[in-house]
PDB file of N, CA and C in Angstrom:
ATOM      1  N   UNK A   1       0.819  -1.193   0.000  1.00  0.00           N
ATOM      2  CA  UNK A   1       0.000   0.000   0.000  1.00  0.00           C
ATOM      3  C   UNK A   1       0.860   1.253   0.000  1.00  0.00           C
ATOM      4  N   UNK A   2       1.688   1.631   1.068  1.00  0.00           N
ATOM      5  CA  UNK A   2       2.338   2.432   0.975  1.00  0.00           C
ATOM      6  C   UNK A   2       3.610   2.675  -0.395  1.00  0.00           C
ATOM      7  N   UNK A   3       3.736   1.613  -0.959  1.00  0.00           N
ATOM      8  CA  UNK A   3       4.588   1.950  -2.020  1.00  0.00           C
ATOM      9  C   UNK A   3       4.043   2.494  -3.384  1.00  0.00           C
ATOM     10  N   UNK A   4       2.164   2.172  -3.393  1.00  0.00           N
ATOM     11  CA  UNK A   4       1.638   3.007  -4.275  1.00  0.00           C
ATOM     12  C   UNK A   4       1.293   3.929  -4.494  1.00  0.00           C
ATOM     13  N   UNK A   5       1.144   4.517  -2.777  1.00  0.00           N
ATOM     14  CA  UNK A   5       1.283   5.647  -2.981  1.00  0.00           C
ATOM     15  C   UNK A   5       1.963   6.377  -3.015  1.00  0.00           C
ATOM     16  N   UNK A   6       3.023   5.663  -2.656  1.00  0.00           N
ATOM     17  CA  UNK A   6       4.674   6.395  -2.700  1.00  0.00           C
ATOM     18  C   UNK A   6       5.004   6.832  -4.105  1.00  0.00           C
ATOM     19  N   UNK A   7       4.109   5.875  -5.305  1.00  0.00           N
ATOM     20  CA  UNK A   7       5.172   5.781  -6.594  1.00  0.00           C
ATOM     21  C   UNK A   7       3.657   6.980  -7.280  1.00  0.00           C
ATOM     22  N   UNK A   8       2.497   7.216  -6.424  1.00  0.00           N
ATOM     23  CA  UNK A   8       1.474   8.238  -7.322  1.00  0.00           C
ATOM     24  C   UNK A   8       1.635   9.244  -6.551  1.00  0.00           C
ATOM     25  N   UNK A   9       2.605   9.855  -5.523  1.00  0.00           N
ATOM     26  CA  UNK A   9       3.229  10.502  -5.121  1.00  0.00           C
ATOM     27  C   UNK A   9       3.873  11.497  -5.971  1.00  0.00           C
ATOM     28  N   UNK A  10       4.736  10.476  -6.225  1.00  0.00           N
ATOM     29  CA  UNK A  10       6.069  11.211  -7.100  1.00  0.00           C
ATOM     30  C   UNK A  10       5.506  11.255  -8.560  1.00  0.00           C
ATOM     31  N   UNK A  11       4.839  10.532  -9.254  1.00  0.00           N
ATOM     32  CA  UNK A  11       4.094  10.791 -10.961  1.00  0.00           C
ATOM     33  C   UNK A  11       3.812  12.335 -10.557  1.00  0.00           C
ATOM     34  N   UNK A  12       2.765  12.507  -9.492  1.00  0.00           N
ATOM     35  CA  UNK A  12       2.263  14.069  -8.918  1.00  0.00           C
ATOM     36  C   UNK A  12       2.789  14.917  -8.644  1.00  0.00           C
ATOM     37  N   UNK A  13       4.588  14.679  -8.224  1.00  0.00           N
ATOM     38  CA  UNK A  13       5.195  15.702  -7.952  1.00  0.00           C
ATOM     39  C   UNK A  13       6.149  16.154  -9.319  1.00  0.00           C
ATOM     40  N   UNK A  14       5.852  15.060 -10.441  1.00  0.00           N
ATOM     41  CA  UNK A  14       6.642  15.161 -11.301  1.00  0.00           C
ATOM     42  C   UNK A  14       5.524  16.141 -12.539  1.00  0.00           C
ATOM     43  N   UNK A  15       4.496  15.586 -12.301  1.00  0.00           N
ATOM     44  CA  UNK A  15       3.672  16.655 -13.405  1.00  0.00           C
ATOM     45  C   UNK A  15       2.678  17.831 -12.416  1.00  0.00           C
ATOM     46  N   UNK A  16       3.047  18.082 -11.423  1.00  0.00           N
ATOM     47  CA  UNK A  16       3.294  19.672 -11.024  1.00  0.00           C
ATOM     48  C   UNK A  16       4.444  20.480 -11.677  1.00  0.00           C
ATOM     49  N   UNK A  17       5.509  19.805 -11.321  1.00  0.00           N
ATOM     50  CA  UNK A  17       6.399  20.479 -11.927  1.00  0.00           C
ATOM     51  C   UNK A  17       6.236  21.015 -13.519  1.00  0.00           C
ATOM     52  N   UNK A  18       5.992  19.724 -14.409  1.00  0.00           N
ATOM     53  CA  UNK A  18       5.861  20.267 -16.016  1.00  0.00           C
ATOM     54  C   UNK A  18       4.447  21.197 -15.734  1.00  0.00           C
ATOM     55  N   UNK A  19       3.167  21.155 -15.339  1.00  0.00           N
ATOM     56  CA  UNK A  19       2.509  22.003 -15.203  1.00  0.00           C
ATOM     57  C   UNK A  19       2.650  23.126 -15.066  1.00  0.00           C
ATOM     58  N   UNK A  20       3.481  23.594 -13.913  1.00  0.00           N
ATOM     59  CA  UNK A  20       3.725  24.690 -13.565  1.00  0.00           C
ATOM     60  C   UNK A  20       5.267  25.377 -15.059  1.00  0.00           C
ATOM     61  N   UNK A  21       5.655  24.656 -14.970  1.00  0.00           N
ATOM     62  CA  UNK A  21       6.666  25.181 -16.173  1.00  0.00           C
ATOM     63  C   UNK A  21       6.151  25.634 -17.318  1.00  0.00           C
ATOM     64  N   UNK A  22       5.021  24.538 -17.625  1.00  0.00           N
ATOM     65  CA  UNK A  22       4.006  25.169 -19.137  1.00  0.00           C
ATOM     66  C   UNK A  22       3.126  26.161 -18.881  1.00  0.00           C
ATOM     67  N   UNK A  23       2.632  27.316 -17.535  1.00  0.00           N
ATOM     68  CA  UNK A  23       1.459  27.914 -17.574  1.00  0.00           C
ATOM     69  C   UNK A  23       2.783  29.171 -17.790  1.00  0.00           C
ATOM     70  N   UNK A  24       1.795  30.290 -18.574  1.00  0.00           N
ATOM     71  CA  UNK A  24       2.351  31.154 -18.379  1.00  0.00           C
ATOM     72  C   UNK A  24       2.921  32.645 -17.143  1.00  0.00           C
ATOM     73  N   UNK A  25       3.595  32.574 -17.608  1.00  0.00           N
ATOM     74  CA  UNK A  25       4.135  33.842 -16.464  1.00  0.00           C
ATOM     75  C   UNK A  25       3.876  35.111 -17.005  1.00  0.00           C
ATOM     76  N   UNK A  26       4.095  36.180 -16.266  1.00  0.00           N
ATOM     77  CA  UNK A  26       3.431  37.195 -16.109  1.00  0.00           C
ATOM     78  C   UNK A  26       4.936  37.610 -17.159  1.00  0.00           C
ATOM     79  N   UNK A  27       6.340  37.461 -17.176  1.00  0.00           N
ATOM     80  CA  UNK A  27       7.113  37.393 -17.867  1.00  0.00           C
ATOM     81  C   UNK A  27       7.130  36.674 -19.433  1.00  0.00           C
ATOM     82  N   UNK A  28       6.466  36.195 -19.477  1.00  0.00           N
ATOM     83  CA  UNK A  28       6.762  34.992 -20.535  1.00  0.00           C
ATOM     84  C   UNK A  28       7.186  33.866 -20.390  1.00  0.00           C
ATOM     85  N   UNK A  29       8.563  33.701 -19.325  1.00  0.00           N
ATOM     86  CA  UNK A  29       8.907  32.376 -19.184  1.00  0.00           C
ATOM     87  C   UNK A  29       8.678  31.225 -20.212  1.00  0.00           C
ATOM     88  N   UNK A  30       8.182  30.112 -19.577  1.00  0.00           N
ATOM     89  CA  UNK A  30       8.228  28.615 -20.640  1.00  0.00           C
ATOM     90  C   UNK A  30       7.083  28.706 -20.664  1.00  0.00           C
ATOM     91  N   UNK A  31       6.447  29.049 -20.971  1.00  0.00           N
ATOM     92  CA  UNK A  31       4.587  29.846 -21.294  1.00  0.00           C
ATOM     93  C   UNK A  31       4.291  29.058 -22.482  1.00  0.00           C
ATOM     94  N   UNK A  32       2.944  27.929 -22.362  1.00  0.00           N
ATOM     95  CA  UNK A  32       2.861  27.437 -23.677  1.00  0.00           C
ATOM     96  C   UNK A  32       1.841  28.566 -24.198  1.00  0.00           C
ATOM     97  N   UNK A  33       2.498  28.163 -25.562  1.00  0.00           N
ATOM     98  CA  UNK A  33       1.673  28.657 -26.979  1.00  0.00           C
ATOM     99  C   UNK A  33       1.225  30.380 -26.438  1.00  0.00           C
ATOM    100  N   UNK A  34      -0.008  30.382 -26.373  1.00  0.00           N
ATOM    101  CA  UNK A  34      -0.217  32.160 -26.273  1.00  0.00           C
ATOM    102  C   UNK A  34      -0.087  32.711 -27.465  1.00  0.00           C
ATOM    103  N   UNK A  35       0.868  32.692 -28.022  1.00  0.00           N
ATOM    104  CA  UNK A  35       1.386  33.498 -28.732  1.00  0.00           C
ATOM    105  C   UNK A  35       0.612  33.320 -30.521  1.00  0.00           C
ATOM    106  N   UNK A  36       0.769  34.203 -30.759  1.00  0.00           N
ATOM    107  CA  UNK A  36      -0.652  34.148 -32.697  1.00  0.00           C
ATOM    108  C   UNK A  36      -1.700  34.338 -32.081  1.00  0.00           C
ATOM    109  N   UNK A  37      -2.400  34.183 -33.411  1.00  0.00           N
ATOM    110  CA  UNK A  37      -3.914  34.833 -33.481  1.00  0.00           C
ATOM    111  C   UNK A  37      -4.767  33.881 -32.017  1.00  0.00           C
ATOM    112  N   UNK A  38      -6.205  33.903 -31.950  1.00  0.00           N
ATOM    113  CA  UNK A  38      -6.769  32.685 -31.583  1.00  0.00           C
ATOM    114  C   UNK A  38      -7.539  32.052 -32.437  1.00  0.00           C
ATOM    115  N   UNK A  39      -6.590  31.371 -33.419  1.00  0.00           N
ATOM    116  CA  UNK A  39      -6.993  30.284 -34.265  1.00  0.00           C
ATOM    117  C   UNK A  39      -7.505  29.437 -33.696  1.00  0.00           C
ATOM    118  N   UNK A  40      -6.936  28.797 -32.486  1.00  0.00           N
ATOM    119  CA  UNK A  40      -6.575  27.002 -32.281  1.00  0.00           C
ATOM    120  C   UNK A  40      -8.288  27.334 -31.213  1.00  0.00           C
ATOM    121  N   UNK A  41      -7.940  25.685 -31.268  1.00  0.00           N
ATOM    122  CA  UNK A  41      -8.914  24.798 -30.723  1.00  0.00           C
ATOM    123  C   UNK A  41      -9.457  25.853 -28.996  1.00  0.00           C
ATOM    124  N   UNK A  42      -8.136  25.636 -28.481  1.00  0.00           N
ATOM    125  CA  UNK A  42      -8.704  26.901 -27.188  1.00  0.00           C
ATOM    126  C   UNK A  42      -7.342  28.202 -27.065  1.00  0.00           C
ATOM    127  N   UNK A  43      -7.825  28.837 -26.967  1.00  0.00           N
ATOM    128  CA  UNK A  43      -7.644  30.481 -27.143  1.00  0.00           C
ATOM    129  C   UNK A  43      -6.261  30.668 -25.799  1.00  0.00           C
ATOM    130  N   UNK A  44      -5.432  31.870 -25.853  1.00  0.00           N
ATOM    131  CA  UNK A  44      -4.137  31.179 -24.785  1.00  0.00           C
ATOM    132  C   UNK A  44      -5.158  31.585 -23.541  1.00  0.00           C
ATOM    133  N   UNK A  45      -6.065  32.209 -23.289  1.00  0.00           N
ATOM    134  CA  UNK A  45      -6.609  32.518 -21.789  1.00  0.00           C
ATOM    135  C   UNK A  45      -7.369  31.140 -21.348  1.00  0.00           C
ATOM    136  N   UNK A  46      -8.176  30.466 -22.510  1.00  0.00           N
ATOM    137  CA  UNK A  46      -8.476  29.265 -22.354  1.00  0.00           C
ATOM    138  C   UNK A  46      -7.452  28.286 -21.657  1.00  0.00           C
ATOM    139  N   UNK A  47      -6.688  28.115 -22.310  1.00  0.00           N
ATOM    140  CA  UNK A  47      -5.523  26.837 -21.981  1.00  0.00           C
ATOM    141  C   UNK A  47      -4.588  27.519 -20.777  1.00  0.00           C
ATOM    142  N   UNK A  48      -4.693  28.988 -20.042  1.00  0.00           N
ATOM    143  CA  UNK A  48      -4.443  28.978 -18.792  1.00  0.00           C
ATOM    144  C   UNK A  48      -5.295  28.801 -17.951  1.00  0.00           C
ATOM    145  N   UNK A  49      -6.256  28.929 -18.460  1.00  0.00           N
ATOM    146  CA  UNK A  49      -7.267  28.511 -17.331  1.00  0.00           C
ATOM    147  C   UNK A  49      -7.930  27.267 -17.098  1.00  0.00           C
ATOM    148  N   UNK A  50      -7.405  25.900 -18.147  1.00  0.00           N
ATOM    149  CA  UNK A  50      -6.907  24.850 -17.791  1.00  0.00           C
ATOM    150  C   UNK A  50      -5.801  23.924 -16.939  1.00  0.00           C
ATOM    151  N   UNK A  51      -4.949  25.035 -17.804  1.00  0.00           N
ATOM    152  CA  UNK A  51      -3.957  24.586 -17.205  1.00  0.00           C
ATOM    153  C   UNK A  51      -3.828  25.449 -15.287  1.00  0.00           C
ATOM    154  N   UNK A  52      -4.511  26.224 -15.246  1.00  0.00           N
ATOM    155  CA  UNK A  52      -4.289  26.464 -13.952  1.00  0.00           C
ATOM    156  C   UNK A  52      -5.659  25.455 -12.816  1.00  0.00           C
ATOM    157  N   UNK A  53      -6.193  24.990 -13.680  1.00  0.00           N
ATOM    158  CA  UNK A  53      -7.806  23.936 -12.994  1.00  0.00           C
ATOM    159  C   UNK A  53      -6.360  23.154 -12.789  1.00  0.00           C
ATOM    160  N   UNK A  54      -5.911  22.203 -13.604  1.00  0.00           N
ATOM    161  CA  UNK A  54      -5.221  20.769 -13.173  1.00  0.00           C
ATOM    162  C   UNK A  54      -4.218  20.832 -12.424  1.00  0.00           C
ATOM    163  N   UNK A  55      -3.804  21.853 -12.262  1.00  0.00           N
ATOM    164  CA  UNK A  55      -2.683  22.446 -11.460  1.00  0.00           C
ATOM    165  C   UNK A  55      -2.863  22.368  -9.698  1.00  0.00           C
ATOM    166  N   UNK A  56      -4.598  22.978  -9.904  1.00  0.00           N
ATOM    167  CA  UNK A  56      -4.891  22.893  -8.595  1.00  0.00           C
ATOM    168  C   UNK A  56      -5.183  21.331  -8.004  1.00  0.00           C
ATOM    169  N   UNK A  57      -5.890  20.558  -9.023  1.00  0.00           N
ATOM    170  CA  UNK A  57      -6.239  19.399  -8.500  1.00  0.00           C
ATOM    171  C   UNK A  57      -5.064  18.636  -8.665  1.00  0.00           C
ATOM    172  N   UNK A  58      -3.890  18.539  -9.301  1.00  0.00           N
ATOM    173  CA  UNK A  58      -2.863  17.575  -9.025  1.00  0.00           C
ATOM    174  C   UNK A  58      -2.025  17.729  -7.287  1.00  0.00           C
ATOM    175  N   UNK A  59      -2.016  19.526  -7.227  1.00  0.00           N
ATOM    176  CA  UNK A  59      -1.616  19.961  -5.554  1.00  0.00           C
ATOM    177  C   UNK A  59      -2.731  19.273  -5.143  1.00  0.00           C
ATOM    178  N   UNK A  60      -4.031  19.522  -5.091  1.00  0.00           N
ATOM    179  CA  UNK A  60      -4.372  18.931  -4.307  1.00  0.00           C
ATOM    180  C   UNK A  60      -4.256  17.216  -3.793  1.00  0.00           C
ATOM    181  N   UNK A  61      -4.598  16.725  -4.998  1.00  0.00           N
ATOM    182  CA  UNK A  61      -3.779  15.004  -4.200  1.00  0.00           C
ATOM    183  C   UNK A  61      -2.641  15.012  -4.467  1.00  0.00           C
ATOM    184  N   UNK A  62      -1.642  15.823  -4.813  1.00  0.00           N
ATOM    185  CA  UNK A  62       0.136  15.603  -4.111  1.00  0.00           C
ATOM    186  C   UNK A  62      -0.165  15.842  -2.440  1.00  0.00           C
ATOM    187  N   UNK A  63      -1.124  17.419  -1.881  1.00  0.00           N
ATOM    188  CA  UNK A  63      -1.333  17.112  -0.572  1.00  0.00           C
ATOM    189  C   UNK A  63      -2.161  15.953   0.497  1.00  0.00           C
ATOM    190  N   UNK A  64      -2.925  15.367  -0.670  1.00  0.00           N
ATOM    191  CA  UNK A  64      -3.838  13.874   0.021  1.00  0.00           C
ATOM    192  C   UNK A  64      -2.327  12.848   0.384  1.00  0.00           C
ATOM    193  N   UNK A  65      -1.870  12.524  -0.598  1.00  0.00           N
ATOM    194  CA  UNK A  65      -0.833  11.742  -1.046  1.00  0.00           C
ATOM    195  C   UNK A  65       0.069  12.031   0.032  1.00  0.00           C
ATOM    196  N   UNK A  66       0.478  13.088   0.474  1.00  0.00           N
ATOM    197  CA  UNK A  66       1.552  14.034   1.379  1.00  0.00           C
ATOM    198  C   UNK A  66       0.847  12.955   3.097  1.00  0.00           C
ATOM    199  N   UNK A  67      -0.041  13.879   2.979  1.00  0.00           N
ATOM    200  CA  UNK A  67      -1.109  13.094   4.467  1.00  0.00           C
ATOM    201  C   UNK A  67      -1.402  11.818   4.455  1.00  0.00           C
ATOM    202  N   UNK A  68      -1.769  11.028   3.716  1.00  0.00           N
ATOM    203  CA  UNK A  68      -1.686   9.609   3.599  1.00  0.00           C
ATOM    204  C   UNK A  68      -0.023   8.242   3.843  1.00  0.00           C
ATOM    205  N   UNK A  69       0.858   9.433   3.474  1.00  0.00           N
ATOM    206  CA  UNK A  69       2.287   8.671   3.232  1.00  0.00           C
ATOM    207  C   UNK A  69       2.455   8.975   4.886  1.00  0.00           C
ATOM    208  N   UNK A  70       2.200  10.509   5.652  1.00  0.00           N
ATOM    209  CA  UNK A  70       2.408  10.450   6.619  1.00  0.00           C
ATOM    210  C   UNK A  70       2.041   9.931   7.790  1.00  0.00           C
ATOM    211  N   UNK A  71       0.272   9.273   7.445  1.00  0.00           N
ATOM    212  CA  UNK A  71      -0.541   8.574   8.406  1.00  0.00           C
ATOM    213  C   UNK A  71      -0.158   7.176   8.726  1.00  0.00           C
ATOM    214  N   UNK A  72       0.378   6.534   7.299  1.00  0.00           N
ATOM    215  CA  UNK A  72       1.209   5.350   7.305  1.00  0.00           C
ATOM    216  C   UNK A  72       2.396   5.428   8.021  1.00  0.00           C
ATOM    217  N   UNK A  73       3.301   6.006   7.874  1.00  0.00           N
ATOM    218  CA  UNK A  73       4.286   6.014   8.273  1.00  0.00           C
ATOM    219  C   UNK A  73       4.112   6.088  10.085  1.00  0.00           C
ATOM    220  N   UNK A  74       3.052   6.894  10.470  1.00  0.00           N
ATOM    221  CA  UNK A  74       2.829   7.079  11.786  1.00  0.00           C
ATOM    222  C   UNK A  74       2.495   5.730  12.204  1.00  0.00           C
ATOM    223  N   UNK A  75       1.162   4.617  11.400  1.00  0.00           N
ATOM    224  CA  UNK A  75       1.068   3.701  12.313  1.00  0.00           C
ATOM    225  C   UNK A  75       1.886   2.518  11.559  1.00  0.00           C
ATOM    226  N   UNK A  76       2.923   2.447  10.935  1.00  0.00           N
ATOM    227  CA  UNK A  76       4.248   1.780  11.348  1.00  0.00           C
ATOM    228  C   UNK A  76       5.295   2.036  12.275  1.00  0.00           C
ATOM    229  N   UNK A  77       4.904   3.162  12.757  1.00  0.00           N
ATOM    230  CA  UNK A  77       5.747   3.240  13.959  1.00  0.00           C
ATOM    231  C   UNK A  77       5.359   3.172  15.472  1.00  0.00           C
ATOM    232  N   UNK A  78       4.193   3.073  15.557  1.00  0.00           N
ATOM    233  CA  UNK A  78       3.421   3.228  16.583  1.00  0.00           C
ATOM    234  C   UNK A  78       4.038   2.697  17.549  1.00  0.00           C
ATOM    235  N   UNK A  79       4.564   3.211  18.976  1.00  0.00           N
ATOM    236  CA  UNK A  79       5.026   2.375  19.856  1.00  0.00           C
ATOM    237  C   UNK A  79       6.800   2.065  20.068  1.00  0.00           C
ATOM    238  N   UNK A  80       7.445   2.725  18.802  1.00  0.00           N
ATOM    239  CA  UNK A  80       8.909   2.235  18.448  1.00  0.00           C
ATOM    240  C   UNK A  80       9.481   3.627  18.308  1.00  0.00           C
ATOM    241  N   UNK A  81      10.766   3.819  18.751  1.00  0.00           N
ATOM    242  CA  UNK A  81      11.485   4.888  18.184  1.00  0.00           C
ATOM    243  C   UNK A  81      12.510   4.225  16.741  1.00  0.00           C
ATOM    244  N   UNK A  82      13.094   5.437  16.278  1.00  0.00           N
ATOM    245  CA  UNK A  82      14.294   5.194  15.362  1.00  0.00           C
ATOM    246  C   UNK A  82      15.203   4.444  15.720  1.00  0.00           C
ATOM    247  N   UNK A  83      15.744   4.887  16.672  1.00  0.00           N
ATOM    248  CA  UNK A  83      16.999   4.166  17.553  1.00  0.00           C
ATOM    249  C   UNK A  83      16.339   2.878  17.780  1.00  0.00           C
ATOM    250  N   UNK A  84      15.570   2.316  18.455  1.00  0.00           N
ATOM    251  CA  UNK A  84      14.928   0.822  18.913  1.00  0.00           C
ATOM    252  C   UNK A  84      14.953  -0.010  17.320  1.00  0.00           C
ATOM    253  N   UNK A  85      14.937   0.314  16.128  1.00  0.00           N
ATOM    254  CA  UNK A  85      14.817  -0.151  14.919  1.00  0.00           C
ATOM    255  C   UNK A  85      16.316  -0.493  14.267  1.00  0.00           C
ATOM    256  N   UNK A  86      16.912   0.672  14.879  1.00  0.00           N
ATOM    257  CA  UNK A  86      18.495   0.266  14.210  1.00  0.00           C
ATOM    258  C   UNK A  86      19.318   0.000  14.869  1.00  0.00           C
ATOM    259  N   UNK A  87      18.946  -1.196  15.890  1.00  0.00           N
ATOM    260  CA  UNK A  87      19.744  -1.854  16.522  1.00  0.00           C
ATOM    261  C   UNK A  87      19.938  -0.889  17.896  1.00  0.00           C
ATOM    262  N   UNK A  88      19.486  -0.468  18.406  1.00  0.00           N
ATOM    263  CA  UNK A  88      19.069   0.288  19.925  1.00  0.00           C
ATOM    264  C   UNK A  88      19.144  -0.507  20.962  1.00  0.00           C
ATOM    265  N   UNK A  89      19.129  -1.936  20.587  1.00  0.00           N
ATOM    266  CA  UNK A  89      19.563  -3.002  22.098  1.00  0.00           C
ATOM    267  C   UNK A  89      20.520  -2.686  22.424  1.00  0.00           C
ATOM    268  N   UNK A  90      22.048  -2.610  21.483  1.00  0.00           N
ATOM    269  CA  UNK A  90      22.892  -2.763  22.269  1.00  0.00           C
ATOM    270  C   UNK A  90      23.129  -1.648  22.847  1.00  0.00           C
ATOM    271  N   UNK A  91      23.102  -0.288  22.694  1.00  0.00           N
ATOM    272  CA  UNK A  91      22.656   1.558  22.802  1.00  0.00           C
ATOM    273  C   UNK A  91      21.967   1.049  24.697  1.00  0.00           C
ATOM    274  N   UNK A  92      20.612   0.180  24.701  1.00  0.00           N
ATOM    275  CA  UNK A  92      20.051   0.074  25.799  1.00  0.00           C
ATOM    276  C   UNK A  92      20.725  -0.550  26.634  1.00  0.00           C
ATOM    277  N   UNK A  93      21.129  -1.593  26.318  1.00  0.00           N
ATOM    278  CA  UNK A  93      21.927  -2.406  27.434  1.00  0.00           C
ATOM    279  C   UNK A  93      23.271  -1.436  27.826  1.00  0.00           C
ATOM    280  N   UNK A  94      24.311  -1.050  27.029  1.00  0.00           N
ATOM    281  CA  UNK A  94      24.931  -0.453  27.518  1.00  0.00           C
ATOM    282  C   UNK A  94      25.037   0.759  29.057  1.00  0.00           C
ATOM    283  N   UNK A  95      23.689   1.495  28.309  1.00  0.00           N
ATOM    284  CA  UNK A  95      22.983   2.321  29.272  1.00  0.00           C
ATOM    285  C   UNK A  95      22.710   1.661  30.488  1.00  0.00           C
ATOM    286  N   UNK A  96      22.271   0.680  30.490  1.00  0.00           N
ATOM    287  CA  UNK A  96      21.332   0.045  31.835  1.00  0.00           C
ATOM    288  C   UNK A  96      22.961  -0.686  32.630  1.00  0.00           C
ATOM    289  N   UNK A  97      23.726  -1.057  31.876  1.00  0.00           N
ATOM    290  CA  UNK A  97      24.865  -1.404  32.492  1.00  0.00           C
ATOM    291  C   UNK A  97      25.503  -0.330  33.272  1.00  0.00           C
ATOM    292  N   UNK A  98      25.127   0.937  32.909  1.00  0.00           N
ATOM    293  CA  UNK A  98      26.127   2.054  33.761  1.00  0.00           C
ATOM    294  C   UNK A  98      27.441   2.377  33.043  1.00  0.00           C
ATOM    295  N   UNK A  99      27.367   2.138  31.553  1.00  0.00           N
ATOM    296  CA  UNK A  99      28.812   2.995  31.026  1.00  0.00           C
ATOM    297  C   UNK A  99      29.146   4.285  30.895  1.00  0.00           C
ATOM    298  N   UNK A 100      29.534   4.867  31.597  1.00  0.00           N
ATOM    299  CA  UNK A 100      29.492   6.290  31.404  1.00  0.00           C
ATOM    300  C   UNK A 100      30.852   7.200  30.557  1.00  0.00           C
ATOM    301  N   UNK A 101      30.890   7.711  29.865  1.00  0.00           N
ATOM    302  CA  UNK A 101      31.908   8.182  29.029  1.00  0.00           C
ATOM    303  C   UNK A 101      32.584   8.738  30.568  1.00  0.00           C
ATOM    304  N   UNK A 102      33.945   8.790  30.182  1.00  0.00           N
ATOM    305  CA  UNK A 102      34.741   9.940  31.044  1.00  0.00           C
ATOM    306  C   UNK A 102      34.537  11.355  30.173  1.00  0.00           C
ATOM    307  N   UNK A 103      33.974  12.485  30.865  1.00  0.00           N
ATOM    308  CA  UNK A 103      33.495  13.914  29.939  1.00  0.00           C
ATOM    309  C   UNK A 103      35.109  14.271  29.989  1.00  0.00           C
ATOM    310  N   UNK A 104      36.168  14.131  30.989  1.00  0.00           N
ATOM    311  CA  UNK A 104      36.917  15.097  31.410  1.00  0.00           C
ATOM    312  C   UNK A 104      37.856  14.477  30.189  1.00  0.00           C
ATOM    313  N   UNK A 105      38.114  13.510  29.545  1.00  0.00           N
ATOM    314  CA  UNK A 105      38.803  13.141  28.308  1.00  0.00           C
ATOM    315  C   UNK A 105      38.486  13.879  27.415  1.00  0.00           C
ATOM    316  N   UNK A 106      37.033  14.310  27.070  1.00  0.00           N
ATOM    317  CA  UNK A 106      36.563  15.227  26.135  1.00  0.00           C
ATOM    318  C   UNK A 106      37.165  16.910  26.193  1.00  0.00           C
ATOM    319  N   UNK A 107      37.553  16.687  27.114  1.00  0.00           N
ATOM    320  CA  UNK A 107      37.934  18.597  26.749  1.00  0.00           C
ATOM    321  C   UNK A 107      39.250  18.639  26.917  1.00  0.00           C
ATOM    322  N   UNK A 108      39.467  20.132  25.938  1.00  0.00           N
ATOM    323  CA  UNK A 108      40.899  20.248  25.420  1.00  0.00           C
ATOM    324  C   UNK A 108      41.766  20.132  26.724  1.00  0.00           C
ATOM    325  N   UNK A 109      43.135  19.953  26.092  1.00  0.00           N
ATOM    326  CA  UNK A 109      44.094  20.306  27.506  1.00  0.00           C
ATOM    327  C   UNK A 109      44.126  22.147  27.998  1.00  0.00           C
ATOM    328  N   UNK A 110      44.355  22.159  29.592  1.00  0.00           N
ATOM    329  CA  UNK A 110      44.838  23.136  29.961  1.00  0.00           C
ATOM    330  C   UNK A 110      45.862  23.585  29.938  1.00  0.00           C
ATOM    331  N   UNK A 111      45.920  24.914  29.342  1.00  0.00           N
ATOM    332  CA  UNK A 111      46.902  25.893  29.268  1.00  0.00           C
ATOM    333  C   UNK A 111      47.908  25.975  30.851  1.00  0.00           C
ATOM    334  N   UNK A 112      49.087  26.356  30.345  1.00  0.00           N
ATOM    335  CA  UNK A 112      49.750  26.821  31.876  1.00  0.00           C
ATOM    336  C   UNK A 112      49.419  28.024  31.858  1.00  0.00           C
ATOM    337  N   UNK A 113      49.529  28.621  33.498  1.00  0.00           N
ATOM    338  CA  UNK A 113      49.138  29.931  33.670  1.00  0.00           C
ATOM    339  C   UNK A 113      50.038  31.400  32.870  1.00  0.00           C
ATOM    340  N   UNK A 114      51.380  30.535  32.598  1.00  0.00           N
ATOM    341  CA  UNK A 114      51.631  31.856  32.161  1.00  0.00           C
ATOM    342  C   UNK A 114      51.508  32.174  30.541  1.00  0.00           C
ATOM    343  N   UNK A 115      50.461  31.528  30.239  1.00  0.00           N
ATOM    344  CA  UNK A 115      50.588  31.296  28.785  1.00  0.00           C
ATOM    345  C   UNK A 115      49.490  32.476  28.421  1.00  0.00           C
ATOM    346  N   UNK A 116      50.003  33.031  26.695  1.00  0.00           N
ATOM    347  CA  UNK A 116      49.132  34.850  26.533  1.00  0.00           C
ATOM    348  C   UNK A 116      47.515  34.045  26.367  1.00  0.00           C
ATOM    349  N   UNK A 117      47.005  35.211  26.749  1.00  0.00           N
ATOM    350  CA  UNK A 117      45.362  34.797  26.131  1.00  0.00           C
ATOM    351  C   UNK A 117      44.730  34.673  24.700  1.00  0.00           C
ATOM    352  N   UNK A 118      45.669  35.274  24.110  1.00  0.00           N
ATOM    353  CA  UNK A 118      45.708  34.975  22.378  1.00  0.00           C
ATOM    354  C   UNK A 118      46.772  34.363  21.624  1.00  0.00           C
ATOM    355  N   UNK A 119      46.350  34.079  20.438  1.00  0.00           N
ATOM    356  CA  UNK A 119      47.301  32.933  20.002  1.00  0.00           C
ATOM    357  C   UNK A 119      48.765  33.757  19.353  1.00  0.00           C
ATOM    358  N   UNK A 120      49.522  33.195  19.397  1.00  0.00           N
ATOM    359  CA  UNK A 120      51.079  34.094  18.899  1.00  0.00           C
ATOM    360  C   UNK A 120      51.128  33.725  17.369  1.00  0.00           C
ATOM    361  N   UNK A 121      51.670  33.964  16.522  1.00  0.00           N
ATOM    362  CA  UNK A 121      52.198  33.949  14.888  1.00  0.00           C
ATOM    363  C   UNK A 121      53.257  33.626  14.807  1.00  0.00           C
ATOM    364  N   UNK A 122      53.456  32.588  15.820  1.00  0.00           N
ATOM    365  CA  UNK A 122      54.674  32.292  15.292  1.00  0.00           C
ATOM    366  C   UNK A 122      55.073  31.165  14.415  1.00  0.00           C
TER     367      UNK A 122
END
């Protein structure tokens, strides 16, 4: 289930994109056709105002699609973190054993006192 909508997901995110590339811009941009008389079949205000209808309804189920991938994903996880999935036993046991890093290994060495407070060029 989730992989079909995974794969009508992405068809949706892929013809938003050409959608939005073919309507025209207020520039011209990649603006289909428009341009000549209005010979053809639909007129260029026509075919933006198609092309801006399918535009809306493909966003709209890219956002169904968006909420659906995320509702799944929620109840496959229900109950589990990330860490518990990628091998988090041994992460837990460690913990429950009491290993504690030494912090004081973590920080730089101390300076002697008579050393300048800024660094020299030499």
């Amino acid at each position: 289930m989730e992989n079909v909508v995974l794969t009508i997901h992405l068809l949706l995110a892929l013809a938003l994109i050409a959608l939005v590339l073919l309507q025209r811009s207020e520039g011209g941009g990649l603006g289909l056709g428009g341009g000549g008389g209005g010979d053809g079949v639909m007129s260029g205000r026509a075919a933006a105002s198609a092309l801006t209808k399918l535009t809306w309804i493909f966003a709209v189920a890219f956002i169904i699609t968006s909420l659906t991938l995320t509702a799944i994903a929620a109840r496959k996880s229900a109950g589990s973190s990330v860490i518990d999935r990628l091998g988090g036993a041994s992460a837990v046991q460690s913990e429950q054993q009491g290993d504690a890093l030494d912090t004081d290994a973590l920080l730089p060495p101390t300076a002697p006192a008579e050393a300048p407070l800024v660094p020299s060029a030499d």
